[in-house]
Protein backbone atom coordinates (compact mmCIF):
# COMPACT_ATOMS: atom_id res chain seq x y z
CA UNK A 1 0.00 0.00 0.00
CA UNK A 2 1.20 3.40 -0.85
CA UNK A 3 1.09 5.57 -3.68
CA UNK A 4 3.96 7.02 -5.76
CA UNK A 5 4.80 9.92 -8.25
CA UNK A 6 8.26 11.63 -8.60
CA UNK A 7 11.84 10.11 -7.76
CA UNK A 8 12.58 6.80 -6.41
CA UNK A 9 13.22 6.26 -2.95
CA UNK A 10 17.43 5.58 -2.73
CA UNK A 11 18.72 3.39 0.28
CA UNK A 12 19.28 6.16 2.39
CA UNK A 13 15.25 6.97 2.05
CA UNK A 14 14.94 3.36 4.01
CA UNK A 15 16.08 1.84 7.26
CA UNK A 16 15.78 -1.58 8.80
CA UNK A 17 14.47 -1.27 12.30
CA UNK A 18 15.48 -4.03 14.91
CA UNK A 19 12.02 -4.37 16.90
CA UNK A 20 12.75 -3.92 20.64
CA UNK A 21 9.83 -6.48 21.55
CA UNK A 22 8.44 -9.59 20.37
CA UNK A 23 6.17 -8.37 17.51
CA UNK A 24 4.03 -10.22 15.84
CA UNK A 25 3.42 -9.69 11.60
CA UNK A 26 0.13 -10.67 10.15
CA UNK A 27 0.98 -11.83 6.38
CA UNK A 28 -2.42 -10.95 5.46
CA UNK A 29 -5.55 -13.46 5.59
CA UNK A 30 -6.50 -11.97 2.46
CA UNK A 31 -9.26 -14.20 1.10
CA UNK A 32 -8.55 -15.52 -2.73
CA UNK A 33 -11.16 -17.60 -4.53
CA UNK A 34 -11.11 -21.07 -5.07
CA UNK A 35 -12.84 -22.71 -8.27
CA UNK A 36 -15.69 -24.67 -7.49
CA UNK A 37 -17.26 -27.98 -8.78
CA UNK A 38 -18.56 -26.43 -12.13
CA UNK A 39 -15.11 -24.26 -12.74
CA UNK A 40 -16.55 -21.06 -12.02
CA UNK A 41 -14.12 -18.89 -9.55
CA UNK A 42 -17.12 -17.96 -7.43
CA UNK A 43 -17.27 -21.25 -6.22
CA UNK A 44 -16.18 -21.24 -3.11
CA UNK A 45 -13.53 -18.78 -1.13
CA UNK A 46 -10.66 -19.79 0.92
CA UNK A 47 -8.76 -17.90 3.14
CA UNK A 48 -4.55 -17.73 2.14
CA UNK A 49 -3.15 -16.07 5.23
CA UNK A 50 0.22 -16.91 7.17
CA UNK A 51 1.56 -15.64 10.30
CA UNK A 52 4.60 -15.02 11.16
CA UNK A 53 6.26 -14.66 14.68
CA UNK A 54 9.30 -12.39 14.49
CA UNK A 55 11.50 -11.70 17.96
CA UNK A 56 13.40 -9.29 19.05
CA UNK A 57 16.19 -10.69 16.28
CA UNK A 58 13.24 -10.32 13.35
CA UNK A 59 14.00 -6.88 11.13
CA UNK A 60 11.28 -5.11 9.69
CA UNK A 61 11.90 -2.77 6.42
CA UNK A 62 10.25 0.72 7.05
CA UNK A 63 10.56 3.98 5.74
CA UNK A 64 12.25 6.19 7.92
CA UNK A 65 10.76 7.21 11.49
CA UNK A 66 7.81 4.53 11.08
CA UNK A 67 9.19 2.24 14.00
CA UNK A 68 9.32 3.16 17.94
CA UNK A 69 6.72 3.73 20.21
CA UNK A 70 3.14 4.05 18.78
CA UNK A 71 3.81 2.79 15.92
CA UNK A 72 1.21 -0.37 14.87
CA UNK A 73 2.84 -3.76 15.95
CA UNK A 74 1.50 -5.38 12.46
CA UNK A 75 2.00 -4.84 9.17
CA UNK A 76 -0.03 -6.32 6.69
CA UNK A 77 1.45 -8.03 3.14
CA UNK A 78 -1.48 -6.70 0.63
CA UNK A 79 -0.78 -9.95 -1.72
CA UNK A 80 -3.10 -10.12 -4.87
CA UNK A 81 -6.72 -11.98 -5.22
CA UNK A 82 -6.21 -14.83 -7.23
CA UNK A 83 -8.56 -15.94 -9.50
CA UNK A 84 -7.57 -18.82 -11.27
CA UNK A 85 -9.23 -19.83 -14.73
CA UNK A 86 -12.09 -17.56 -16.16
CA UNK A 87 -13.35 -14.86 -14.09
CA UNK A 88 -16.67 -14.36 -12.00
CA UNK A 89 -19.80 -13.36 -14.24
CA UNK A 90 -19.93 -9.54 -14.49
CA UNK A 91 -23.01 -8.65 -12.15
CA UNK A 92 -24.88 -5.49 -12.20
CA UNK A 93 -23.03 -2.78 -10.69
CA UNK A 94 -23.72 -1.71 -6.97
CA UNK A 95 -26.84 -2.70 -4.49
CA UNK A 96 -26.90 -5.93 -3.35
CA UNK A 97 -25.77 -7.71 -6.50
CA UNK A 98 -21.86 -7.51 -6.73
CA UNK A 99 -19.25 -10.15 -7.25
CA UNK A 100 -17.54 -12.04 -4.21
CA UNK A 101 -14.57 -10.31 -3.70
CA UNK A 102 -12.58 -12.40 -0.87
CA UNK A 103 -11.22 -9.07 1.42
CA UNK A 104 -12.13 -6.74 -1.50
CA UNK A 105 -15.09 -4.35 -1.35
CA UNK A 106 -15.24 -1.38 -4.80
CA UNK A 107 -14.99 -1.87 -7.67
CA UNK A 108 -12.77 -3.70 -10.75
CA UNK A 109 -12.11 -2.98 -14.32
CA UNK A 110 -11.52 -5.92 -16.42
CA UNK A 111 -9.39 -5.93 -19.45
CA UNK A 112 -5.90 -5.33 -21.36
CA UNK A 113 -3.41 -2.94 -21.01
CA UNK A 114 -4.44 -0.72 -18.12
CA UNK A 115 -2.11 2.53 -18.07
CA UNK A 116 -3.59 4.21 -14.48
CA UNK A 117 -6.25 4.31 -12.04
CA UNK A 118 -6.56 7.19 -9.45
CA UNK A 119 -9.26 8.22 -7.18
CA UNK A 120 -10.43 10.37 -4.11
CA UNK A 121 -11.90 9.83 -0.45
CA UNK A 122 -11.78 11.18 2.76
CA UNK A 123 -10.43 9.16 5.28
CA UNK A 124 -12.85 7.54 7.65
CA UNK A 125 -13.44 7.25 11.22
CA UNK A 126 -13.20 3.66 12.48
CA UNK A 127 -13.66 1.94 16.02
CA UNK A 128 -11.67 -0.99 17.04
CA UNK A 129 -13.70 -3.95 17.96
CA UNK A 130 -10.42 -6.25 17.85
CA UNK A 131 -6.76 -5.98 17.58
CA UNK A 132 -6.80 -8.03 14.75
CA UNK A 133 -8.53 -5.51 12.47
CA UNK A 134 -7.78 -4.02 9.04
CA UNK A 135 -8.95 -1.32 7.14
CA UNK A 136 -7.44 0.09 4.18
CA UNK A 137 -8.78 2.45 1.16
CA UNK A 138 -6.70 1.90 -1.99
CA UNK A 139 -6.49 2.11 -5.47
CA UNK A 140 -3.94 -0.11 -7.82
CA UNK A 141 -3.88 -1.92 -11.13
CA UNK A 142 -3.68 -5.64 -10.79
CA UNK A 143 -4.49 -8.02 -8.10
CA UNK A 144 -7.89 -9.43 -9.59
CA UNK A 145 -7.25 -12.16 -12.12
CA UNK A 146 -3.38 -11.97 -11.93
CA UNK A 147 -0.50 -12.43 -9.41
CA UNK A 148 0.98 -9.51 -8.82
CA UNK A 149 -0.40 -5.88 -7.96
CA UNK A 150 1.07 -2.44 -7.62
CA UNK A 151 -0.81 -0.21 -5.13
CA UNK A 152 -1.04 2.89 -3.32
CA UNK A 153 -3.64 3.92 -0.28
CA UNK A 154 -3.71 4.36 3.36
CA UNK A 155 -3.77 1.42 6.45
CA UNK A 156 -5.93 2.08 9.65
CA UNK A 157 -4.19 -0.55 11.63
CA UNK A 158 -5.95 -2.07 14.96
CA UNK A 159 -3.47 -4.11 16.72
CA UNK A 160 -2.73 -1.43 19.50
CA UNK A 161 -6.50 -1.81 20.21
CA UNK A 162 -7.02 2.25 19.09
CA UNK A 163 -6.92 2.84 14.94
CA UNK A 164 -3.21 3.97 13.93
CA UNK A 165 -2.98 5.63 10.41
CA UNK A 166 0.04 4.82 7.49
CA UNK A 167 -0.04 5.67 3.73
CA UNK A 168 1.84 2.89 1.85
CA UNK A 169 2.74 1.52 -1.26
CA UNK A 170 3.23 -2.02 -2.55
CA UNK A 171 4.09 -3.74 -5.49
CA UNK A 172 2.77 -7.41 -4.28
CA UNK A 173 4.33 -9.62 -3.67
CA UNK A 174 6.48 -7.83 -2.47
CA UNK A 175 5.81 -6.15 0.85
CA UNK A 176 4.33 -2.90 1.22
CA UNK A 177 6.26 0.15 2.35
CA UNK A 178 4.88 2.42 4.95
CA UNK A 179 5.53 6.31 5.09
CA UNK A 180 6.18 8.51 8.32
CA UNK A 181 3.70 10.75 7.68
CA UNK A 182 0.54 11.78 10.20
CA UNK A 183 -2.98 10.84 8.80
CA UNK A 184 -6.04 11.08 10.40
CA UNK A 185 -9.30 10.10 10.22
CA UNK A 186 -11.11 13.05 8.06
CA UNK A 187 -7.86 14.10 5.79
CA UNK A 188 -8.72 14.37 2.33
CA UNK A 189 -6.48 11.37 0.47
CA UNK A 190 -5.99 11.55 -2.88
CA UNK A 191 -4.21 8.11 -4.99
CA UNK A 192 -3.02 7.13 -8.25
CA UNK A 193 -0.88 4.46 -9.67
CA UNK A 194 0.11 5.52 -13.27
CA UNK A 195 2.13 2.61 -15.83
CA UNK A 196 4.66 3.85 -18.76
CA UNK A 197 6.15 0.90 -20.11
CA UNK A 198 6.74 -1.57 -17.36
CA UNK A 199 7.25 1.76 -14.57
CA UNK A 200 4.60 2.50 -12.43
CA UNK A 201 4.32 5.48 -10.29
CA UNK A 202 2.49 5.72 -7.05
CA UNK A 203 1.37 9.34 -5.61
CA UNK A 204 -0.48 9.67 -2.58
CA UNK A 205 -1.30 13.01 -1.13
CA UNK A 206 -3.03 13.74 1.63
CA UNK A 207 -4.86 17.35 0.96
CA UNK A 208 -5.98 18.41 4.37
CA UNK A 209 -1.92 18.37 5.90
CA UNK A 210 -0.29 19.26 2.81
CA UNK A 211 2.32 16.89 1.87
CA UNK A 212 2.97 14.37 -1.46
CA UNK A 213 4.71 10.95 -1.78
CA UNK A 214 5.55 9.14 -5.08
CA UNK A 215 7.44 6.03 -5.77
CA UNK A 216 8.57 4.95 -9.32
CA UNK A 217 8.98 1.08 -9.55
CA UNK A 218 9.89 -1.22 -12.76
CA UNK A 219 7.98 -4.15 -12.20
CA UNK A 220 6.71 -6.93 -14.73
CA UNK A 221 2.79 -6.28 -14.27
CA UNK A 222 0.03 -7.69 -15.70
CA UNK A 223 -1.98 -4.62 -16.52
CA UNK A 224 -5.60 -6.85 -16.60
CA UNK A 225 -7.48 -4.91 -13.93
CA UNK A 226 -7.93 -1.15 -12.52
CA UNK A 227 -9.47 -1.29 -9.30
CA UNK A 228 -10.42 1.43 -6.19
CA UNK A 229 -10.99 -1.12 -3.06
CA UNK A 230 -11.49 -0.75 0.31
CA UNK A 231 -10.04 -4.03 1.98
CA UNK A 232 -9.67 -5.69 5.52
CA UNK A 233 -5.94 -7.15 5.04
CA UNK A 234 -6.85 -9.75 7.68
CA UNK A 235 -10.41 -10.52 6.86
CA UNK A 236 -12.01 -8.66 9.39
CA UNK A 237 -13.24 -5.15 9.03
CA UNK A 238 -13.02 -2.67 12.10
CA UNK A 239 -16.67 -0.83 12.88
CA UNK A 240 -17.07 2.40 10.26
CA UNK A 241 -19.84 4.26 8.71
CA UNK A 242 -19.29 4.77 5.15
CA UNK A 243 -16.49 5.35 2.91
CA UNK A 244 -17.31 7.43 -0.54
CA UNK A 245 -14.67 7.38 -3.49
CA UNK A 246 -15.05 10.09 -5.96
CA UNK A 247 -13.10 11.07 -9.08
CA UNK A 248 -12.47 7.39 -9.47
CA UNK A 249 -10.38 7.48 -12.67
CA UNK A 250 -9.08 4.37 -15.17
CA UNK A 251 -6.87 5.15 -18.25
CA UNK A 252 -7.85 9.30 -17.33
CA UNK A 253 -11.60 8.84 -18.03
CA UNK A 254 -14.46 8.62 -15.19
CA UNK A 255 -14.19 4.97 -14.03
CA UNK A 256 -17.99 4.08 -15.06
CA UNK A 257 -17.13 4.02 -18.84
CA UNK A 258 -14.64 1.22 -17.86
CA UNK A 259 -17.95 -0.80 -17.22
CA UNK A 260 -16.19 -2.17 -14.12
CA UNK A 261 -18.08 -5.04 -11.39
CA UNK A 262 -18.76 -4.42 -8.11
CA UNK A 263 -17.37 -6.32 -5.44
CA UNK A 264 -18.21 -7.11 -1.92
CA UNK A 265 -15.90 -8.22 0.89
CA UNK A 266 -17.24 -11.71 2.49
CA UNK A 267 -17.20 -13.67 5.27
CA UNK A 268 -18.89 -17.19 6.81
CA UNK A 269 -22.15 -15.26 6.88
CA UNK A 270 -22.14 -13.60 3.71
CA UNK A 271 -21.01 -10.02 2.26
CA UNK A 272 -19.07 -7.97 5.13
CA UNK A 273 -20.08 -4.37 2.41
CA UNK A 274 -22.17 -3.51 0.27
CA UNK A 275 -20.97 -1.21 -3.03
CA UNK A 276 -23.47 1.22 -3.94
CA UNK A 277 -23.88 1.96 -7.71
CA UNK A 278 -21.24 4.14 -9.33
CA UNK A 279 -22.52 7.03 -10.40
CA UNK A 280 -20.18 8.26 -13.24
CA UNK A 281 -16.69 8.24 -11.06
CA UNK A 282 -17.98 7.86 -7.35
CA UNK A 283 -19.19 5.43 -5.30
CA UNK A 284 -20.36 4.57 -1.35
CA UNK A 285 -19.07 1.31 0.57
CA UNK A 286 -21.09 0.72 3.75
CA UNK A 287 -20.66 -2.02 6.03
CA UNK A 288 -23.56 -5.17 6.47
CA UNK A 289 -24.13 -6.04 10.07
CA UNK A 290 -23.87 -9.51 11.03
């Protein structure tokens, strides 16, 4: 997670923090779909998740000023959705008839070739119900029918039991690189991941305290989905009202005429969200009470 724009980060942009207590790294639990009986991806969902125990000897790559005290104890690995075979059959967009999407909730363009995807929200409010809740607003090319993904957004992390704020970036599978920079709940976040060639550059900015990241990454992508998500990295979502995207964005027209689906995050009970209809580029997410 984390968007970029500008120059690349150089090594001494990075540091490798020795944690000075056992931590504990949650390599997502992000759900992927497994093909069912008749072939179809929708099938059936499984959750791909691994955790990993690191002590005091464990080394976790940050960008500067990210580790000490305060800072979330987990990090979450946004790996891609994958879909193997033929993908899900398009539904109708929004209301209560969107795609299973695993931990994904939004919406996905299907296709060749993508060359950017951007969008805008303001950054919700959550409440921790459990330290082993995610939350994360994003927007990326790839993930959804492929194995890799290249992504920029912002984290709410739960595991100090209060919601801690990062802006990221990933290029999955790699890991995703976090930013020392303060966002709150109620900043104005604006995203984009833009492709020349086999470069992509993720900008984030958040609007409300003034500042811009960007990262520029060679990376052999995919390019066969644009997407603007809101995922729970480890399956479960924190408690939150609504989030709205607007100026969602793919290949610099209003997302809509990309005729993307609409997703919903799931769980044992059913969808976790439901995706309202997009409305030329935005679009509500709103949680479903179990």
């Amino acid at each position: 997670m984390l968007a970029a724009l500008g120059g690349e980060l150089g090594p001494e942009s990075m540091t490798t923090v020795e944690p000075d207590h056992l931590t504990t790294l949650i390599h997502t639990g992000r759900e992927d779909y497994m093909r069912g009986a008749s072939g179809n991806p929708t099938g059936g969902v499984r959750i791909r998740g691994l955790l990993v125990a690191v002590l005091g000897v464990g080394a976790l790559l940050v960008a500067p000023g990210v580790a000490g005290p305060g800072a979330p104890a987990a990090a979450a690995v946004h790996t891609p959705m994958d879909l193997p075979g033929s993908r899900p059959p398009a539904p109708q967009p929004g209301g209560d008839f969107s795609a299973k999407g695993g931990n994904w909730s939004g919406y996905v363009a299907t296709g060749t070739g993508f060359r950017s995807v951007s969008a805008r929200w303001v950054e919700p409010r959550v409440t921790c119900t459990s330290t082993a809740e995610t939350f994360s607003p994003w927007v990326g090319i790839d993930g959804y029918g492929s194995g890799t993904v290249q992504q920029t957004g912002v984290a709410t992390d739960c595991s100090s039991g209060t919601p801690v704020y990062r802006a990221w970036y990933e290029t999955a599978p790699e890991p995703p690189v976090y930013y020392p920079l303060r966002v709150q709940a109620g900043d104005v976040i604006t995203a984009e991941v833009a492709r020349s060639g086999s470069k992509y550059t993720m900008r984030i900015s958040d609007t409300t305290r003034n500042w811009t990241r960007s990262e520029v990454k060679s990376f052999p992508g995919a390019n066969v989905s644009a997407e603007v998500v809101l995922e729970a990295m480890a399956g479960r979502f924190p408690r939150f009202g609504a989030v709205t995207f607007t100026d969602t964005a793919v290949d610099g027209k209003p997302m809509g005429s990309a005729k993307p689906i609409a997703i919903d995050a799931t769980g044992p009970r059913g969808f976790l969200t439901a995706t309202g209809s997009l409305s030329g580029s935005s679009f509500a997410i709103r949680p479903r009470r179990e």
